[in-house]
N, C-alpha and C. Protein backbone atom coordinates (compact mmCIF):
# COMPACT_ATOMS: atom_id res chain seq x y z
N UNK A 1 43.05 133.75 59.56
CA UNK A 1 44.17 133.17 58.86
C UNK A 1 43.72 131.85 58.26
N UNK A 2 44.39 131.78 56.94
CA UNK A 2 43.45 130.18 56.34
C UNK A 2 45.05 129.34 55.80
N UNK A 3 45.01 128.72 55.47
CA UNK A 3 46.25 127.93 55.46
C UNK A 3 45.99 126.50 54.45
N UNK A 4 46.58 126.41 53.13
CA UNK A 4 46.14 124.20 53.15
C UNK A 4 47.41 123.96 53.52
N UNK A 5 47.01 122.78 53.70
CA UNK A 5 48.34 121.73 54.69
C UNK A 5 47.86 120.37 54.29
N UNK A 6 48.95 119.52 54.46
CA UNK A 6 49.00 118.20 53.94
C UNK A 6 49.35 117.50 55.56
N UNK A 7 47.94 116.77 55.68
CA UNK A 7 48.03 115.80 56.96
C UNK A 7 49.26 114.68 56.93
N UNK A 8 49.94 114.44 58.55
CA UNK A 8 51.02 113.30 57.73
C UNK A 8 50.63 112.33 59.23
N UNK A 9 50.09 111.42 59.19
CA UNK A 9 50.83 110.56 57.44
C UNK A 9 50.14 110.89 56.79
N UNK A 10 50.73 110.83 55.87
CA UNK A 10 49.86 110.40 54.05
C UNK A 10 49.22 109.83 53.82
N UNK A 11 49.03 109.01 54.60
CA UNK A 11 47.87 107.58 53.79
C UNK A 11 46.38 108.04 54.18
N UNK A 12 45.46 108.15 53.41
CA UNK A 12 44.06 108.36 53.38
C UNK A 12 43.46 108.03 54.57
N UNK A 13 43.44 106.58 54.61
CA UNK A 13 43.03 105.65 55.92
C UNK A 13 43.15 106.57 57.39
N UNK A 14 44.12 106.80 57.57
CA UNK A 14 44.20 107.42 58.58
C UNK A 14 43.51 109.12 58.90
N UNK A 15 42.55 109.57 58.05
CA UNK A 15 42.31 110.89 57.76
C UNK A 15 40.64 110.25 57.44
N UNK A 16 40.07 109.37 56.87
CA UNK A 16 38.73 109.15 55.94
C UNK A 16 37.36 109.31 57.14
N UNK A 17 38.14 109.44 58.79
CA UNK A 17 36.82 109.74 59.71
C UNK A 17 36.51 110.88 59.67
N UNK A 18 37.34 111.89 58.82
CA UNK A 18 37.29 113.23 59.53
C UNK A 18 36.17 113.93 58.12
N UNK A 19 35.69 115.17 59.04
CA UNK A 19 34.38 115.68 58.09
C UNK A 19 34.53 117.20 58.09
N UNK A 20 33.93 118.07 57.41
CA UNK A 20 34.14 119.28 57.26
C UNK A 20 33.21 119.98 58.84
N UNK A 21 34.22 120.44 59.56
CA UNK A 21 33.52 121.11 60.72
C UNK A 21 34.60 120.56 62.05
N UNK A 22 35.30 119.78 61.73
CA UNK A 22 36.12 118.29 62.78
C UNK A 22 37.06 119.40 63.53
N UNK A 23 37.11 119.59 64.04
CA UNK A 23 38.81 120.49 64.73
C UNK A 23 39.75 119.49 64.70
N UNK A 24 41.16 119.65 64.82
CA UNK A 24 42.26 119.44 64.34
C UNK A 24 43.18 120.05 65.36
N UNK A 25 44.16 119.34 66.53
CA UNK A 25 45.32 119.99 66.88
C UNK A 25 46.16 120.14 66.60
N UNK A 26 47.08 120.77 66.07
CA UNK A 26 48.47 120.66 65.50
C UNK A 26 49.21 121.20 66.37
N UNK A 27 50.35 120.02 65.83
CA UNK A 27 51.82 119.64 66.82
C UNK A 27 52.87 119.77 65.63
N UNK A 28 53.66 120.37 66.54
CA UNK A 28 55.52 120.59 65.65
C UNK A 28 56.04 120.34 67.48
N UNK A 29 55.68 119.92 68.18
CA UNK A 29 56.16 119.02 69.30
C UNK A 29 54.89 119.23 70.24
N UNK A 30 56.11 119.31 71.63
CA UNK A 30 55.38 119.96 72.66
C UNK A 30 55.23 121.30 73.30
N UNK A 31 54.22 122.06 73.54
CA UNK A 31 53.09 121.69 73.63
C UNK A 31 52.07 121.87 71.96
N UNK A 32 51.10 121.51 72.32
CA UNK A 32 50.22 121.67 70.83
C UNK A 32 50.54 123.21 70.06
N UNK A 33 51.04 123.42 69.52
CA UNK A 33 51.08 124.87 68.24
C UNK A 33 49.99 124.97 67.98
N UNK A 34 48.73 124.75 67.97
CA UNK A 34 47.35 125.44 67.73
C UNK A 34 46.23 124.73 67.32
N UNK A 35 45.03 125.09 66.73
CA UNK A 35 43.88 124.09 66.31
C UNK A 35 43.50 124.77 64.60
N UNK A 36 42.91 124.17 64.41
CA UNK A 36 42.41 124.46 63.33
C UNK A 36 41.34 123.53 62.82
N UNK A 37 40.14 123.88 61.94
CA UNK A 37 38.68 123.35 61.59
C UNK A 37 39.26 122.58 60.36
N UNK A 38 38.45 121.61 59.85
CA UNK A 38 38.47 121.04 58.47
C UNK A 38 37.24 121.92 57.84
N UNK A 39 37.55 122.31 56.73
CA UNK A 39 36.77 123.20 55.91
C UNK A 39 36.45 122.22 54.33
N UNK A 40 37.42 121.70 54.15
CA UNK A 40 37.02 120.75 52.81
C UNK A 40 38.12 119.50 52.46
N UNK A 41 37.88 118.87 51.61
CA UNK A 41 38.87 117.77 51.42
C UNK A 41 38.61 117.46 50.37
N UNK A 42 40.45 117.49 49.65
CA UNK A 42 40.54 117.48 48.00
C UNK A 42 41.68 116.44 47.78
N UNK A 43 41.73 115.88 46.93
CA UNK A 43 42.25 115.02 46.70
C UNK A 43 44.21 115.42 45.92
N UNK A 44 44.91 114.79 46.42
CA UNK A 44 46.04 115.84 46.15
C UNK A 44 46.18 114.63 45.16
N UNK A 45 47.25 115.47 43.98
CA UNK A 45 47.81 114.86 42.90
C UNK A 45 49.30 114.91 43.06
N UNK A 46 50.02 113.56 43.04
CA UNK A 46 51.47 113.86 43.51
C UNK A 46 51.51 114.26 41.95
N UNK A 47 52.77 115.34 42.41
CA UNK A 47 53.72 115.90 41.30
C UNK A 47 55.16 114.80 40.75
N UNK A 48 56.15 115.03 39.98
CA UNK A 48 56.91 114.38 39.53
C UNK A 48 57.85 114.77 40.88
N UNK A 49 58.12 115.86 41.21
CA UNK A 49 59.25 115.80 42.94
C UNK A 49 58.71 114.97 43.49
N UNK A 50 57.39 115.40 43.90
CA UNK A 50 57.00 114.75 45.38
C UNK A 50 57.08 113.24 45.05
N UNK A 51 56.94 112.47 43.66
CA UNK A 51 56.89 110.53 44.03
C UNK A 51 58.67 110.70 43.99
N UNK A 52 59.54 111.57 44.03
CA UNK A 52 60.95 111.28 44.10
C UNK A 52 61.54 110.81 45.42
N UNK A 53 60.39 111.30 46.58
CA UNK A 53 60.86 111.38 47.77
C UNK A 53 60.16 109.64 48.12
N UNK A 54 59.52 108.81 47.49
CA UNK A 54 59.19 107.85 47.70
C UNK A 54 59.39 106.80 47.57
């Protein structure tokens, strides 16, 4: 299963240690919902919605 997803927070800084190969736990609470690898990192372009929410 492959998936993109948008790390939150948002801000770069908090994401710029991570490298292609890094595992990743993901949480929608408790306990952890699963892991997943970093495979690549692209630079997202906000759309005209998404700076609405800002």
């Amino acid at each position: 299963m492959s998936a993109t997803v948008r790390p939150a927070p948002l801000t770069p800084e908090h994401w710029r240690h991570l490298a292609p190969g890094d595992p990743l736990t993901l949480h929608e609470g408790r306990p952890a919902a699963g892991t997943a690898t970093v495979i690549e990192f692209i630079q997202a372009v906000p759309d005209s919605a998404s700076l609405s929410y800002f």
